[in-house]
Protein backbone atom coordinates (compact mmCIF):
# COMPACT_ATOMS: atom_id res chain seq x y z
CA UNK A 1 -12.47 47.41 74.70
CA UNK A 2 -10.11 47.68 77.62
CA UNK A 3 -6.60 46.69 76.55
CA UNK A 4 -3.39 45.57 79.07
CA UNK A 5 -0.90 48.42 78.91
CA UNK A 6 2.96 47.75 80.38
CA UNK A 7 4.66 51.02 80.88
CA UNK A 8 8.25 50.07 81.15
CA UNK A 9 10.37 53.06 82.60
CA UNK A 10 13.88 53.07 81.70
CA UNK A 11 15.16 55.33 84.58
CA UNK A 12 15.27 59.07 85.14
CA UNK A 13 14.51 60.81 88.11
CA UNK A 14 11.75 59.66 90.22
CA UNK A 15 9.91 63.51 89.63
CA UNK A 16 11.44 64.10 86.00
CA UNK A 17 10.18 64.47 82.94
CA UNK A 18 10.01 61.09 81.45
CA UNK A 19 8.13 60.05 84.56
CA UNK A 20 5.65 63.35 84.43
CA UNK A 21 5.37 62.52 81.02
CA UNK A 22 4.32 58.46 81.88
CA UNK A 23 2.46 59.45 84.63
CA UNK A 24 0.20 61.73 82.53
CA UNK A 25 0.17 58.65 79.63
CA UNK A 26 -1.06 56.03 82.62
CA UNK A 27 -3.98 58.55 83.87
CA UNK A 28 -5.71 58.77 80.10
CA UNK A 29 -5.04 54.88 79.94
CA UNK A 30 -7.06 54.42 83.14
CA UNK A 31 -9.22 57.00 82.55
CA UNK A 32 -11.03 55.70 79.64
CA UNK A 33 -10.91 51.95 80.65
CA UNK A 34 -7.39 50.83 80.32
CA UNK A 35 -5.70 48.53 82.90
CA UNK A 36 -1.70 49.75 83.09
CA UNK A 37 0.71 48.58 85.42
CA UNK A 38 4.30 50.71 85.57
CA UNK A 39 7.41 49.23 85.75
CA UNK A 40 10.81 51.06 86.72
CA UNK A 41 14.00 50.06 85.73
CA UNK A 42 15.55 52.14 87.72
CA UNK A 43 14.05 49.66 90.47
CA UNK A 44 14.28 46.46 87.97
CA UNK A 45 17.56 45.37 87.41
CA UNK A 46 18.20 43.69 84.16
CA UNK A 47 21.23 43.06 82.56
CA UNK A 48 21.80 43.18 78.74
CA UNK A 49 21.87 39.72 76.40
CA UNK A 50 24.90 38.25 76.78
CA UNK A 51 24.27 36.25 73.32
CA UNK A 52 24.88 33.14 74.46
CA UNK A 53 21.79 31.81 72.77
CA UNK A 54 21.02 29.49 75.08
CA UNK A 55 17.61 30.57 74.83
CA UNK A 56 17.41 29.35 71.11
CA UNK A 57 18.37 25.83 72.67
CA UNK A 58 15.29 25.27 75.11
CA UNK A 59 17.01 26.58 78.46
CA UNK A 60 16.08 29.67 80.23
CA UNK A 61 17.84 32.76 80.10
CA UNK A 62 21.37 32.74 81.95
CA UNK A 63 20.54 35.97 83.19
CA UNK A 64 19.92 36.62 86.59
CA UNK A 65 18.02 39.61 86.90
CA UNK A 66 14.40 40.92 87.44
CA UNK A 67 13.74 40.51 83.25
CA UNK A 68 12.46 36.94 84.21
CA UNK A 69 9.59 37.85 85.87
CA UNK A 70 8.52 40.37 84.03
CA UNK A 71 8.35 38.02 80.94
CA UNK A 72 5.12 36.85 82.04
CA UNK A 73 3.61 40.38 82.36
CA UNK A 74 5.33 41.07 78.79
CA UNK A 75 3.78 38.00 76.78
CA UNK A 76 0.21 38.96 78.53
CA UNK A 77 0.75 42.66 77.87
CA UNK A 78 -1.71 43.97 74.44
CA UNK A 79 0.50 46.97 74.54
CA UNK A 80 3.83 47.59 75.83
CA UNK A 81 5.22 51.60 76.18
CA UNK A 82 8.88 52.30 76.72
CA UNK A 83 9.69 55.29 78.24
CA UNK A 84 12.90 57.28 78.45
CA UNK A 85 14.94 60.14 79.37
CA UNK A 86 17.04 61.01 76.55
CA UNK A 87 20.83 60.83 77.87
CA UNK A 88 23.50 61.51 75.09
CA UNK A 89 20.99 62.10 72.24
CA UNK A 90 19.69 58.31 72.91
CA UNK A 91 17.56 55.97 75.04
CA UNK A 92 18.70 55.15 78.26
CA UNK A 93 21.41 52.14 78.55
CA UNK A 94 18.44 50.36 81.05
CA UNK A 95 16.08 50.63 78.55
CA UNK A 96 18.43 49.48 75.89
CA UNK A 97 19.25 46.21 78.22
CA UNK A 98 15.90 45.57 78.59
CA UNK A 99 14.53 45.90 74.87
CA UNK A 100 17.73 43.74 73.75
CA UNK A 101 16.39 40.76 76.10
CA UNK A 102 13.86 41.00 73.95
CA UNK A 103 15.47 38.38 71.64
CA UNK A 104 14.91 35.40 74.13
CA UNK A 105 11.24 35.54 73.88
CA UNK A 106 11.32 37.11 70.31
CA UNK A 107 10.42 34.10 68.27
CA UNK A 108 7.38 33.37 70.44
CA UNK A 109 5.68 37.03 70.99
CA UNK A 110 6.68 37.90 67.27
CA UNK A 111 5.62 34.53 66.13
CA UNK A 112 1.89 35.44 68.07
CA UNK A 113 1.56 38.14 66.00
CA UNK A 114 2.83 41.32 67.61
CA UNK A 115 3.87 44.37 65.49
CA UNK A 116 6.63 46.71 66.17
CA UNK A 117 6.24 50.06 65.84
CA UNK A 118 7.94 53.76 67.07
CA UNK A 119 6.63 56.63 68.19
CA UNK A 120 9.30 59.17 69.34
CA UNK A 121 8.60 62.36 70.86
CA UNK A 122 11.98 64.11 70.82
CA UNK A 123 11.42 68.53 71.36
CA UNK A 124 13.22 69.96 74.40
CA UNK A 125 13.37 67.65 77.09
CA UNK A 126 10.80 65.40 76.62
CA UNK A 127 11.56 61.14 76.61
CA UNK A 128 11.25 59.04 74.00
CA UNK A 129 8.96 56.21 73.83
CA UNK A 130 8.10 53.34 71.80
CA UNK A 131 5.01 50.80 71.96
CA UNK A 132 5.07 47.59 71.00
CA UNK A 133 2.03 46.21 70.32
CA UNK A 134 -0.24 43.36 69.23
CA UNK A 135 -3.58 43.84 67.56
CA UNK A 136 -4.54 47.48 69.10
């Protein structure tokens, strides 16, 4: 069954190793059926949650960034990956932006039944990554 997979990049360099690492993720994806669209956030800008919670009141984020539009691909998305370059023993501050805007659509992808769960590959240089997924 071929599943929606969102590969969300949280910068690096273009050629590194968290990108050799997703690019080698997104060819067994496609290769056995999967549909997989990448998204760089070194390309992406999104800002982290402010917590003014005015997304708990009905109104859209306050943020102004390119998180937005990628909400739709999110909510549609059966599985999403997040991949990193480890800087200072952690995930990148991009990636860390992006998962915390995460709490303005929280109540309705969580409340749709999606699961968190980690997965961190962490020898050498290699990224970490973590899927969040629904019903895999």
């Amino acid at each position: 069954m071929m599943k929606k997979i969102l590969v969300v990049v949280g910068g690096g360099r273009p050629n590194g190793n968290t990108n050799q690492l997703v690019d080698a993720f997104i060819k067994g994806a496609v290769d056995v059926g999967h549909e997989v669209e990448k998204i760089s956030l070194n390309k992406t800008e999104v800002k982290g949650c402010i917590g003014c919670n005015a997304c708990r009141y009905g109104k859209p984020c306050v943020q102004k960034d390119g998180f937005n539009e990628l909400v739709p691909k999110i909510k549609s998305a059966d599985c999403i990956v997040f991949a990193s370059p480890l800087l200072f023993w952690t995930l990148s501050s991009k990636l860390k932006a992006f998962i915390e805007r995460f709490y303005s659509i929280a109540e309705q992808t969580l409340s749709n039944g999606y699961t968190l769960t980690h997965t961190y590959f962490n020898s050498g240089f290699s990224p970490s990554a973590s899927p969040l997924s629904r019903n895999l």
